[in-house]
PDB file of N, CA and C in Angstrom:
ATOM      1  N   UNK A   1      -4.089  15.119   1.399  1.00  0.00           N
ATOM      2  CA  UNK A   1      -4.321  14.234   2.527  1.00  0.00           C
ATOM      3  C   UNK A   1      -3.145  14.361   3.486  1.00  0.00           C
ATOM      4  N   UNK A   2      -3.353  14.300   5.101  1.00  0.00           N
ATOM      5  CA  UNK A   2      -2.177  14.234   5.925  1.00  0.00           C
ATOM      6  C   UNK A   2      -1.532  13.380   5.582  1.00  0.00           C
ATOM      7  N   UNK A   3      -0.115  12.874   6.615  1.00  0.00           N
ATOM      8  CA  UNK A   3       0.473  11.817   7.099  1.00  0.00           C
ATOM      9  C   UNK A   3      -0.750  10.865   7.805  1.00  0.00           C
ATOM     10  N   UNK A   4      -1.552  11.624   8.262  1.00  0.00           N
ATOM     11  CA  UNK A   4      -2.192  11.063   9.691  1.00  0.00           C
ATOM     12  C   UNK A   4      -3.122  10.439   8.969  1.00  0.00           C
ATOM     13  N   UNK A   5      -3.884  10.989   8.305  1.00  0.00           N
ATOM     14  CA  UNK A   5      -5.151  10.643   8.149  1.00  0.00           C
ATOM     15  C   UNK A   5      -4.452   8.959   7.134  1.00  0.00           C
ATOM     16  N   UNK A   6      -3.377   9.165   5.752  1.00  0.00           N
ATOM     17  CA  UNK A   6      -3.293   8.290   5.370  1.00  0.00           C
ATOM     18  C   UNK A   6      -2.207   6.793   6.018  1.00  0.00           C
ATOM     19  N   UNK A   7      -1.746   7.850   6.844  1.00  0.00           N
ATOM     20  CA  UNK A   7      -0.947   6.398   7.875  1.00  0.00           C
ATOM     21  C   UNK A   7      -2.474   5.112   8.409  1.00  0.00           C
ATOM     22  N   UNK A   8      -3.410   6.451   8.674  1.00  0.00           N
ATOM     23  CA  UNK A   8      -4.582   5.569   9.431  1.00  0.00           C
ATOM     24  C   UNK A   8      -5.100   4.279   8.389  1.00  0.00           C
ATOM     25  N   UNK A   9      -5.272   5.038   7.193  1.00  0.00           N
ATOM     26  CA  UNK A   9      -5.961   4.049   5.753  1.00  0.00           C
ATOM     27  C   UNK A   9      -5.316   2.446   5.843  1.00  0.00           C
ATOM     28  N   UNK A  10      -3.721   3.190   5.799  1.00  0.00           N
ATOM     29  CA  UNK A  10      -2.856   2.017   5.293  1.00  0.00           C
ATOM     30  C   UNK A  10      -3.106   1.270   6.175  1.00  0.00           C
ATOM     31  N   UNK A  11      -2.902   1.371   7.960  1.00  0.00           N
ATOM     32  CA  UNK A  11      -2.863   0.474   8.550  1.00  0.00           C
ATOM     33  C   UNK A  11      -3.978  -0.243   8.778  1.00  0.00           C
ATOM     34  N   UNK A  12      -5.631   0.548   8.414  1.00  0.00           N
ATOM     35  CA  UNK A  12      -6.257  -0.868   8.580  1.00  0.00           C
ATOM     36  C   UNK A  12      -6.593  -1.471   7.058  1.00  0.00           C
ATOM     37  N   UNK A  13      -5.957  -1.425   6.127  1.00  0.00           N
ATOM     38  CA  UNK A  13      -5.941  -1.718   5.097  1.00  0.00           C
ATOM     39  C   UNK A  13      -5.157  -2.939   5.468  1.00  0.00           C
ATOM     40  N   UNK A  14      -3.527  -3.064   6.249  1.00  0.00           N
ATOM     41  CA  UNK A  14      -3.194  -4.040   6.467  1.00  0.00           C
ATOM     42  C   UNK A  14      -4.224  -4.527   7.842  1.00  0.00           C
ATOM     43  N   UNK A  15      -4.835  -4.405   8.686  1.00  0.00           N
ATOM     44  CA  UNK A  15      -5.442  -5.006   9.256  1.00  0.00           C
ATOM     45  C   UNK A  15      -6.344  -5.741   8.821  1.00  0.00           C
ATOM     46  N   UNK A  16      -6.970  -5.244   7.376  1.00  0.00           N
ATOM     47  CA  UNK A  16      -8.225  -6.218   6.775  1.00  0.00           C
ATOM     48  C   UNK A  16      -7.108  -7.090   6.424  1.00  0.00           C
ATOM     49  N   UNK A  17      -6.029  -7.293   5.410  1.00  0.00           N
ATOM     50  CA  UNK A  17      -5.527  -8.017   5.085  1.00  0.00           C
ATOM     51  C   UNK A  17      -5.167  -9.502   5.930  1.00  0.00           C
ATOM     52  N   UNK A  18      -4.861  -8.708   7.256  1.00  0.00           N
ATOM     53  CA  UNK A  18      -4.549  -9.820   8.363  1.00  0.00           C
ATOM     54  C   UNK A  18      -5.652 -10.682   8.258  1.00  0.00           C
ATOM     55  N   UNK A  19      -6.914 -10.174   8.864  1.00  0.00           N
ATOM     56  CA  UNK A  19      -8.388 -10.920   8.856  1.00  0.00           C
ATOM     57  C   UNK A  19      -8.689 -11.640   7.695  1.00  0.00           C
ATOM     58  N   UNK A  20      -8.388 -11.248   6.719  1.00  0.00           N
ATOM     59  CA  UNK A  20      -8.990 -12.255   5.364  1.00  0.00           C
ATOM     60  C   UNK A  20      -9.390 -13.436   5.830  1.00  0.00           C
ATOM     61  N   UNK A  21     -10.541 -13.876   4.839  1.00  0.00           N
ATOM     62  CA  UNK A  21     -10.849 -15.380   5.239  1.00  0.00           C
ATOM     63  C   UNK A  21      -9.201 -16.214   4.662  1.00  0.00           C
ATOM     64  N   UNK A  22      -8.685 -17.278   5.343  1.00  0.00           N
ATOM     65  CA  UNK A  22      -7.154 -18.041   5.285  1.00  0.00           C
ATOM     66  C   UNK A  22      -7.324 -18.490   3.816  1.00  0.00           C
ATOM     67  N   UNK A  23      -8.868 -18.704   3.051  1.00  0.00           N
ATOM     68  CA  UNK A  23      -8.848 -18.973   1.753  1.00  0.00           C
ATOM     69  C   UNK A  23      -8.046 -18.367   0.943  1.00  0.00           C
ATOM     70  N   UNK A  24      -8.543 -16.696   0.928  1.00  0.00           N
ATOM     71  CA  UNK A  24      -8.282 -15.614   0.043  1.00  0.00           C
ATOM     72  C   UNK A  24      -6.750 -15.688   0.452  1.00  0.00           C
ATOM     73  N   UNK A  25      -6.070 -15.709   1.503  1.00  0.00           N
ATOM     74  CA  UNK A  25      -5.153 -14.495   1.632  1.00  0.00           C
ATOM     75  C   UNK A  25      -3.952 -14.884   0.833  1.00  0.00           C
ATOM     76  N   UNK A  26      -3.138 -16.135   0.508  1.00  0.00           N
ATOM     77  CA  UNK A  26      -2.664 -16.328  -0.273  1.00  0.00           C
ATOM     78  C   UNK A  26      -2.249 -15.352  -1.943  1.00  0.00           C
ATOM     79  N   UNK A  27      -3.627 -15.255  -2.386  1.00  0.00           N
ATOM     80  CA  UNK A  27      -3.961 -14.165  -3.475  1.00  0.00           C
ATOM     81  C   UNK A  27      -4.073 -12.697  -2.959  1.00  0.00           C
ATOM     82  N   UNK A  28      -4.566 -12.560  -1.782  1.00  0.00           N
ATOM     83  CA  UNK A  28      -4.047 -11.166  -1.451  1.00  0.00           C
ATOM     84  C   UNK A  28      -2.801 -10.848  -1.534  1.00  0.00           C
ATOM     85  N   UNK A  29      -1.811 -11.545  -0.617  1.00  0.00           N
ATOM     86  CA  UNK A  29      -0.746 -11.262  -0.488  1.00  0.00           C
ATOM     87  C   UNK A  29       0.372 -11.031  -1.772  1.00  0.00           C
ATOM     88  N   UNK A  30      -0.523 -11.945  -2.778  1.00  0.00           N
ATOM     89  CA  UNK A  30       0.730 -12.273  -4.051  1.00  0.00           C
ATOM     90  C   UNK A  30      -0.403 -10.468  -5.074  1.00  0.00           C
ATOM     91  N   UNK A  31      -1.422 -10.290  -4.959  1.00  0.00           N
ATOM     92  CA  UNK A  31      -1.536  -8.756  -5.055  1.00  0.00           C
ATOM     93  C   UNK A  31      -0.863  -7.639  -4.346  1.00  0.00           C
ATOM     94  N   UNK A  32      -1.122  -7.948  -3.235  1.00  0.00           N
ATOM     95  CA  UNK A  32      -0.247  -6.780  -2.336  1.00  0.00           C
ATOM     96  C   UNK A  32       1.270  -6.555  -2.975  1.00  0.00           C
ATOM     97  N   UNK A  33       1.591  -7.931  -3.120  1.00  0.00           N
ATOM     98  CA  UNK A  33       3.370  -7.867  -2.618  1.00  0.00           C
ATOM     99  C   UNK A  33       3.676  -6.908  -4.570  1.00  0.00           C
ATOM    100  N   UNK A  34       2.600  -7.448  -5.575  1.00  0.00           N
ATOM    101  CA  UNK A  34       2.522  -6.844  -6.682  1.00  0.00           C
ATOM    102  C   UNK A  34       2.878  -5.954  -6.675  1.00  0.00           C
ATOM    103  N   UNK A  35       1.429  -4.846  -5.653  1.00  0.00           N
ATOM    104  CA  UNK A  35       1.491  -3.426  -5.655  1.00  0.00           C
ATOM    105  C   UNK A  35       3.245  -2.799  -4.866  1.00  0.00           C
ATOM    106  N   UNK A  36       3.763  -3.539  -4.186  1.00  0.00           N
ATOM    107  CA  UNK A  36       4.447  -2.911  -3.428  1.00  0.00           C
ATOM    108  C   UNK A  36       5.775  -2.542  -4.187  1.00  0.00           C
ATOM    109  N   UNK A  37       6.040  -3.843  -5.383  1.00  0.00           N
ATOM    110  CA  UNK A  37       6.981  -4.098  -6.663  1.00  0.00           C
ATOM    111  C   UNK A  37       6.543  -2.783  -7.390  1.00  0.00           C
ATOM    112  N   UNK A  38       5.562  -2.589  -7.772  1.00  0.00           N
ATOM    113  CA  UNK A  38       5.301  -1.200  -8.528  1.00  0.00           C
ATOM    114  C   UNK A  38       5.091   0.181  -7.799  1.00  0.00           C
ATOM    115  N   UNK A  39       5.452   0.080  -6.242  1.00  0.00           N
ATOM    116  CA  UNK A  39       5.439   1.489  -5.628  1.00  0.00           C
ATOM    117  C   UNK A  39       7.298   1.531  -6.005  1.00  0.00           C
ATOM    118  N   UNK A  40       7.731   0.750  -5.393  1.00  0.00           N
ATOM    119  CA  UNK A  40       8.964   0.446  -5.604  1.00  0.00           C
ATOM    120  C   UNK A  40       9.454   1.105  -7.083  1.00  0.00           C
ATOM    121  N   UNK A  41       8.841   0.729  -8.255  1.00  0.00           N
ATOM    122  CA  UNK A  41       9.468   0.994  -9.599  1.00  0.00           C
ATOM    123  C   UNK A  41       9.314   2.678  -9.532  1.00  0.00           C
ATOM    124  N   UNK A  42       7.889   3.126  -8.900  1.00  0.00           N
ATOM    125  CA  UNK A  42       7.704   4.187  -9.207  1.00  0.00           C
ATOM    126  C   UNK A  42       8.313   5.254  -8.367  1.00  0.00           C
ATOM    127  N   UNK A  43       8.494   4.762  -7.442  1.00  0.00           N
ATOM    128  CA  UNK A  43       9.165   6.285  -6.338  1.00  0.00           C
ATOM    129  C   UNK A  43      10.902   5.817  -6.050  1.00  0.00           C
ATOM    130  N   UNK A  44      11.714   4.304  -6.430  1.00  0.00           N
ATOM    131  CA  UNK A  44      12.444   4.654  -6.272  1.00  0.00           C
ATOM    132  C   UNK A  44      13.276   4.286  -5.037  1.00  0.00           C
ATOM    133  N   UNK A  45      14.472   4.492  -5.326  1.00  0.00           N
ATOM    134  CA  UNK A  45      15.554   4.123  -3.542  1.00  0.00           C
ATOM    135  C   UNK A  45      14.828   4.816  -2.235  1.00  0.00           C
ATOM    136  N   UNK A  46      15.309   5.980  -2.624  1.00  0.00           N
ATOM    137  CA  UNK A  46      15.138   7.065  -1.913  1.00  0.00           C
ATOM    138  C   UNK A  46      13.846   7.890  -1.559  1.00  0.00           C
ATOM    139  N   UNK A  47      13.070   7.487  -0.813  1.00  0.00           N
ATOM    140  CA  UNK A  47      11.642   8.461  -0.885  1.00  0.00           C
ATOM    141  C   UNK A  47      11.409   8.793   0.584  1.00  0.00           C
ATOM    142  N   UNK A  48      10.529   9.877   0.970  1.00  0.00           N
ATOM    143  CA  UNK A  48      10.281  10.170   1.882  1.00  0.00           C
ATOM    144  C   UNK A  48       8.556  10.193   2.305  1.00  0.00           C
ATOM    145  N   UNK A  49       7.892   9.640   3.210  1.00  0.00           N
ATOM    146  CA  UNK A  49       6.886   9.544   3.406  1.00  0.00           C
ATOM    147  C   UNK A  49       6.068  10.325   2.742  1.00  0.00           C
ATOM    148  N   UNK A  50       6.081  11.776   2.872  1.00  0.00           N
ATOM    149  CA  UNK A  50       5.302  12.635   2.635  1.00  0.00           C
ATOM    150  C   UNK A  50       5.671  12.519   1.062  1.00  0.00           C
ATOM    151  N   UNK A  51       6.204  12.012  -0.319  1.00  0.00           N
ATOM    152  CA  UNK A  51       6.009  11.544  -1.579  1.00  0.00           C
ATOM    153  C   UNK A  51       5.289  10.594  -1.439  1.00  0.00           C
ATOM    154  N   UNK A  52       5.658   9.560  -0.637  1.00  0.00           N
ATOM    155  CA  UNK A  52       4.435   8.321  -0.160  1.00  0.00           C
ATOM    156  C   UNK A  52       2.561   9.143  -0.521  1.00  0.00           C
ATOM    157  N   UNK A  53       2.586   9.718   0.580  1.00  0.00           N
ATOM    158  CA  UNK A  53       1.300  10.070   0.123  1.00  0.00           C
ATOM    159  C   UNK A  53       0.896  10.958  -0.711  1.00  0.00           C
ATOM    160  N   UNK A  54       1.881  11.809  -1.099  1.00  0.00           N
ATOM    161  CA  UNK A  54       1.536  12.427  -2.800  1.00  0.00           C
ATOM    162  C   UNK A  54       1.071  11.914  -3.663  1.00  0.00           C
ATOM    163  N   UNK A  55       1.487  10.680  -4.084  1.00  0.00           N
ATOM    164  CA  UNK A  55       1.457   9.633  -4.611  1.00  0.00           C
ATOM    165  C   UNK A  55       0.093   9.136  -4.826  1.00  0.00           C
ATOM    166  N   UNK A  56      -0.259   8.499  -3.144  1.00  0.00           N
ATOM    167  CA  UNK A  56      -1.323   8.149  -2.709  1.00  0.00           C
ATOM    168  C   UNK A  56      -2.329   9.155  -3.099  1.00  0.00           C
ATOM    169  N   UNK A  57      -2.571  10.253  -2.873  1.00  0.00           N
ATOM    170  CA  UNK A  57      -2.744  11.227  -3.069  1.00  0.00           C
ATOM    171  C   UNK A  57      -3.833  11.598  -4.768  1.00  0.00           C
ATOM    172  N   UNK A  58      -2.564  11.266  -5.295  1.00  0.00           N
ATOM    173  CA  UNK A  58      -2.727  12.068  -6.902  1.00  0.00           C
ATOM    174  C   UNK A  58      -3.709  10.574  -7.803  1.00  0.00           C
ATOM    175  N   UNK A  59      -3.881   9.989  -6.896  1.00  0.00           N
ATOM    176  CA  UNK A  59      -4.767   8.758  -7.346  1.00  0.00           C
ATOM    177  C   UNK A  59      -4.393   7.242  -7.085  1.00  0.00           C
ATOM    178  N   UNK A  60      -4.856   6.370  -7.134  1.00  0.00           N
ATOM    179  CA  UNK A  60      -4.533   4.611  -7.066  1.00  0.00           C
ATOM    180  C   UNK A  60      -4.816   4.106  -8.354  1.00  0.00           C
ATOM    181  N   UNK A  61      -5.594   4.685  -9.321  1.00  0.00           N
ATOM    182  CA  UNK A  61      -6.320   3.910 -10.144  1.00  0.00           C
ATOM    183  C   UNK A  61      -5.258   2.990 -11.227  1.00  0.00           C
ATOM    184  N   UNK A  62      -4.396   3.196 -10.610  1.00  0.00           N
ATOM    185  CA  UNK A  62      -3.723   2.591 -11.807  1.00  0.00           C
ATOM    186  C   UNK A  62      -2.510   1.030 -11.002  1.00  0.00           C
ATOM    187  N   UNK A  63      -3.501   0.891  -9.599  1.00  0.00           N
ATOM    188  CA  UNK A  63      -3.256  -0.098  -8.565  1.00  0.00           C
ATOM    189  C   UNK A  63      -4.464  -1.153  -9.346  1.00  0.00           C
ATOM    190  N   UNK A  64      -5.697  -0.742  -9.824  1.00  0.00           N
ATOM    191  CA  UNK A  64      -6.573  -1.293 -10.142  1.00  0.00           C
ATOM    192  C   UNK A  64      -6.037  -2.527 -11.467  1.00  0.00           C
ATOM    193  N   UNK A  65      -5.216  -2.292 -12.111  1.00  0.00           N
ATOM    194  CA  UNK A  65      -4.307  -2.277 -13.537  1.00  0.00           C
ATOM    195  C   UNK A  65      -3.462  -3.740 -12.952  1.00  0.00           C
ATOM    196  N   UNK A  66      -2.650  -3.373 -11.840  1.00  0.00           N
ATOM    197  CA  UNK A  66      -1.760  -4.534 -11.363  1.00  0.00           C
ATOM    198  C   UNK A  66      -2.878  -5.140 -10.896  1.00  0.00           C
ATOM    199  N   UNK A  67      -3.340  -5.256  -9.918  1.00  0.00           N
ATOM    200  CA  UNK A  67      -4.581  -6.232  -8.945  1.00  0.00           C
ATOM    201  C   UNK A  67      -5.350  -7.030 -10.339  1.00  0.00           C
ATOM    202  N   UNK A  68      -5.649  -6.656 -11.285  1.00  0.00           N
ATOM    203  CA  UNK A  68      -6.269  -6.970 -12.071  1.00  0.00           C
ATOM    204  C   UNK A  68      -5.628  -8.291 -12.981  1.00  0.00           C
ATOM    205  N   UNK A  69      -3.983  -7.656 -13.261  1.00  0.00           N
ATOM    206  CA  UNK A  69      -2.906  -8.447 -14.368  1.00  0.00           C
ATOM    207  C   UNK A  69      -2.523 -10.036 -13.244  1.00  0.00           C
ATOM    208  N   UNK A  70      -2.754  -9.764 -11.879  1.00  0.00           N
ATOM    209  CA  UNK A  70      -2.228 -10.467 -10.646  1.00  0.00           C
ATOM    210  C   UNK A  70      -3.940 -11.341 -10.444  1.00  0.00           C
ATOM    211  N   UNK A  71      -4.129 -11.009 -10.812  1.00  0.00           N
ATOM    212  CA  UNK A  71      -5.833 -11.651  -9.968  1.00  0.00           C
ATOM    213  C   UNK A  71      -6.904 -11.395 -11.138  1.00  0.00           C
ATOM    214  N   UNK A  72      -6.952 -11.582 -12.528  1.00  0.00           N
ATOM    215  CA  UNK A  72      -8.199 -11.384 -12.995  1.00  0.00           C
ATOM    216  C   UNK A  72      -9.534 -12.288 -12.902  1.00  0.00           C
ATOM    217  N   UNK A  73      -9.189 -13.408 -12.447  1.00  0.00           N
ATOM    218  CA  UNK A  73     -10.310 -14.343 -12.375  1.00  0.00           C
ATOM    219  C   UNK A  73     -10.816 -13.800 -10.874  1.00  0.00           C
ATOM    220  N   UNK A  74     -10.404 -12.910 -10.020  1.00  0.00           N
ATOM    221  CA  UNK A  74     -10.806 -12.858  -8.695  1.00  0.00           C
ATOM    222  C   UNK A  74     -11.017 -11.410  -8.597  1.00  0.00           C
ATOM    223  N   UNK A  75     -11.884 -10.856  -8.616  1.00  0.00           N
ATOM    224  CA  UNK A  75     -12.603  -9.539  -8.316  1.00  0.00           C
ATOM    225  C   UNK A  75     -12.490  -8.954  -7.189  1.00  0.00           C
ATOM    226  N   UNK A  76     -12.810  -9.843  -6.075  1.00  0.00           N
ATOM    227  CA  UNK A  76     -11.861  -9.811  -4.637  1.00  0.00           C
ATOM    228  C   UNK A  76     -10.761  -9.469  -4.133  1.00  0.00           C
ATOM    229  N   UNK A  77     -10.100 -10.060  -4.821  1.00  0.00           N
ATOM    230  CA  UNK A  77      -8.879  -9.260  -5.038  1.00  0.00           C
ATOM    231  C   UNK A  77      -8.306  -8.036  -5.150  1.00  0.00           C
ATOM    232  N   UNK A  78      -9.433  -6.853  -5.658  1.00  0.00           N
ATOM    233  CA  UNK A  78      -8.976  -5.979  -6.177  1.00  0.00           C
ATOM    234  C   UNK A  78      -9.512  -4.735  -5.108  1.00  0.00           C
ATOM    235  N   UNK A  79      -9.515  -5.446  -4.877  1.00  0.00           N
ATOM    236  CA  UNK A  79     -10.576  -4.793  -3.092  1.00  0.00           C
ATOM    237  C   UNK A  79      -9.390  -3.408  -2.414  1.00  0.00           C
ATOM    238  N   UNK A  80      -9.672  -2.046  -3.081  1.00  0.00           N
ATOM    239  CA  UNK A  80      -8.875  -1.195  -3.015  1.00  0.00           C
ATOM    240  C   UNK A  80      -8.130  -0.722  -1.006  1.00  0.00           C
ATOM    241  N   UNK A  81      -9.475  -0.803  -0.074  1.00  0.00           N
ATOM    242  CA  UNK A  81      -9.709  -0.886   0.911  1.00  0.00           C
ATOM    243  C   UNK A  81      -8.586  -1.882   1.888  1.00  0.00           C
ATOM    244  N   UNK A  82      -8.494  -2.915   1.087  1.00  0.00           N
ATOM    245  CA  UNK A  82      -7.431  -3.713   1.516  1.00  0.00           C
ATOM    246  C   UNK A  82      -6.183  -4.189   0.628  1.00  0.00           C
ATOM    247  N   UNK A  83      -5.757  -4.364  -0.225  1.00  0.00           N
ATOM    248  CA  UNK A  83      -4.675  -4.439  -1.244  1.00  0.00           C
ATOM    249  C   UNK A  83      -3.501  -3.625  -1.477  1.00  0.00           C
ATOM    250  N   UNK A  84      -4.666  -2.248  -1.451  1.00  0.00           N
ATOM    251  CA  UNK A  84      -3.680  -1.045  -1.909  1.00  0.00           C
ATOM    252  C   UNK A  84      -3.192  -0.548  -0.636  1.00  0.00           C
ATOM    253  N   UNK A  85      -4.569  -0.001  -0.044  1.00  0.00           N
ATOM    254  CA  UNK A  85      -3.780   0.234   1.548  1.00  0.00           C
ATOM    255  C   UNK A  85      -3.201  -0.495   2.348  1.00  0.00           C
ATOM    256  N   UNK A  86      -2.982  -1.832   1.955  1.00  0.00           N
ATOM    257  CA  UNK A  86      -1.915  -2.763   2.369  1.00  0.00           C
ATOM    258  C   UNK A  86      -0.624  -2.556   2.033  1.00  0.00           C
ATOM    259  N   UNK A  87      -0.479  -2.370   0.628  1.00  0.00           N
ATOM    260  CA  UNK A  87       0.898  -2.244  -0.105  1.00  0.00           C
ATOM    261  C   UNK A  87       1.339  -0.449   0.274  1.00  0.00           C
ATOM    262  N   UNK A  88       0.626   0.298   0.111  1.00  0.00           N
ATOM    263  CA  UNK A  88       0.924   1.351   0.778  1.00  0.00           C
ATOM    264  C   UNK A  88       1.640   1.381   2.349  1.00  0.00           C
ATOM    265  N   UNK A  89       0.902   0.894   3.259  1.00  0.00           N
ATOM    266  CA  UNK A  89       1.355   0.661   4.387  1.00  0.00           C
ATOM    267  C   UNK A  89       2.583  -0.322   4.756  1.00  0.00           C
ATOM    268  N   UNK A  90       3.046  -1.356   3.645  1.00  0.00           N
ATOM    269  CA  UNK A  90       3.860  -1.979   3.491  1.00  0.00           C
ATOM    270  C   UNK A  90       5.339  -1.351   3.434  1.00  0.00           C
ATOM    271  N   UNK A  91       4.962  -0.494   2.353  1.00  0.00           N
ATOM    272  CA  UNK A  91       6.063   0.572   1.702  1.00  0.00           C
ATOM    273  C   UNK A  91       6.834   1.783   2.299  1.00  0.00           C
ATOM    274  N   UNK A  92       5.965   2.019   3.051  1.00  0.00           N
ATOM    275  CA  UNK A  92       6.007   3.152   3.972  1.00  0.00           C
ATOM    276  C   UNK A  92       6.784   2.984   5.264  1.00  0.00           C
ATOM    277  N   UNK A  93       6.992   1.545   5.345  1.00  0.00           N
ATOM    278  CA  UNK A  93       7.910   1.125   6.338  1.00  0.00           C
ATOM    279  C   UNK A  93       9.817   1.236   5.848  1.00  0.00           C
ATOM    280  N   UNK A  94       9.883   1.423   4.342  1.00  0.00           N
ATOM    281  CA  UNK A  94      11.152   1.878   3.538  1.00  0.00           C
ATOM    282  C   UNK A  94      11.117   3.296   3.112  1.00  0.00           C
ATOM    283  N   UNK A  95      10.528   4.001   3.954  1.00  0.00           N
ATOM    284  CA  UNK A  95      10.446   6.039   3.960  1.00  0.00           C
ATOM    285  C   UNK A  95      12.047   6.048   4.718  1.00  0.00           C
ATOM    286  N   UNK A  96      12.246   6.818   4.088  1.00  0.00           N
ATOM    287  CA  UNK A  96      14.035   7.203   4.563  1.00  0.00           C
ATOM    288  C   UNK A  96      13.303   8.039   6.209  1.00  0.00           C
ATOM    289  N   UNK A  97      12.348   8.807   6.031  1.00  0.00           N
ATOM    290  CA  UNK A  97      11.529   9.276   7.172  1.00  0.00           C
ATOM    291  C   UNK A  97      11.021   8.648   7.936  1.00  0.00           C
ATOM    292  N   UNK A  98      10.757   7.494   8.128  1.00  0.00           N
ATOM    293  CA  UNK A  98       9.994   6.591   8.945  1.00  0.00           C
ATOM    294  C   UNK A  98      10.618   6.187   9.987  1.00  0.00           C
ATOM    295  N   UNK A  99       9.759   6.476  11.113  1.00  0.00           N
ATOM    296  CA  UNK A  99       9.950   5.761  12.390  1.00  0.00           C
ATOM    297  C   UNK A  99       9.003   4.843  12.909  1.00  0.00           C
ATOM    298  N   UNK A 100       8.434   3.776  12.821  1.00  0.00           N
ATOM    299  CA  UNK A 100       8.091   3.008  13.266  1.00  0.00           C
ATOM    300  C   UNK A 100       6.708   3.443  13.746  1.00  0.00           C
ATOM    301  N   UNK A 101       5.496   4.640  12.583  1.00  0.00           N
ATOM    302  CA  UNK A 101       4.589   4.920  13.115  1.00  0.00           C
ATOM    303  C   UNK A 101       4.058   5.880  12.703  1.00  0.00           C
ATOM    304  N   UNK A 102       5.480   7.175  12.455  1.00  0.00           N
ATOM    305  CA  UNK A 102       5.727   8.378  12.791  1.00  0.00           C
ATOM    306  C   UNK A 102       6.499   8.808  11.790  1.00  0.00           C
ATOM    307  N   UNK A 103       6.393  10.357  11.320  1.00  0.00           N
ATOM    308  CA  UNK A 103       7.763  10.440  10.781  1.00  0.00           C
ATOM    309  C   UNK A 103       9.025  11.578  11.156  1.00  0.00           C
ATOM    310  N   UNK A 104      10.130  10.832  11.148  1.00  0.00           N
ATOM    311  CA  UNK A 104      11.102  11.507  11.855  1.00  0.00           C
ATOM    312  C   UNK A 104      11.219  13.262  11.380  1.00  0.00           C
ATOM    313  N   UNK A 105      10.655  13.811  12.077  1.00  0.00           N
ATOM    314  CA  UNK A 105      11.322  15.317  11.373  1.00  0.00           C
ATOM    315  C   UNK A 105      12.387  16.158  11.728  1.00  0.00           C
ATOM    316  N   UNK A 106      12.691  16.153  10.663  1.00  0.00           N
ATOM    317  CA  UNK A 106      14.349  16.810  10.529  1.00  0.00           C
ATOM    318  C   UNK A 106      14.669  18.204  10.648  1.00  0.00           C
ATOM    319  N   UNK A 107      14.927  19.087  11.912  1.00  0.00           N
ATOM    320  CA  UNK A 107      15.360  20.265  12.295  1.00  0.00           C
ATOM    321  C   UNK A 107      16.299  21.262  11.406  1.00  0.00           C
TER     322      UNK A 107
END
């Protein structure tokens, strides 16, 4: 997958998130912020976008695992479309590469 194509995912992944009905989002957010604790464990200080979507990349299914331990009474919750590509897009804002969109490339 590009930068491009998965920069696009994440951000309306956080855009559904924004929209949630004000019920849900509470429990979204305490999923999201989950997933973002376990991108964190897994990639580390130091990462660069393009591991970001390797990552992304080589599968989520194991985003399904946290959303689940964080939210099992709520199925909703686990709503890959918005959760993951939330916490993805979250994360991606701590790319040693990241510019605000974009990623900086280095000559």
């Amino acid at each position: 997958m590009s930068f491009e194509n998965a920069i696009y995912q994440w951000q309306q992944g956080e855009r559904r998130l924004r929209a949630a009905p004000s019920e849900r989002c509470s429990l979204l957010e305490r999923v999201t912020d989950a997933l973002v604790a376990e991108l964190r464990r897994r990639l580390g200080g130091r990462f660069s976008a393009e591991e970001l979507v390797g990552l992304y990349d080589m599968g989520t299914g194991w985003c399904l695992q946290v959303a689940m331990k964080v939210a099992p009474e709520h199925p909703w919750a686990w709503e890959a479309g918005v959760v993951v590509d939330a916490a993805f897009g979250r994360y991606l804002r701590e790319a040693a590469d990241y510019a605000g969109g974009r990623r900086e490339l280095r000559t």
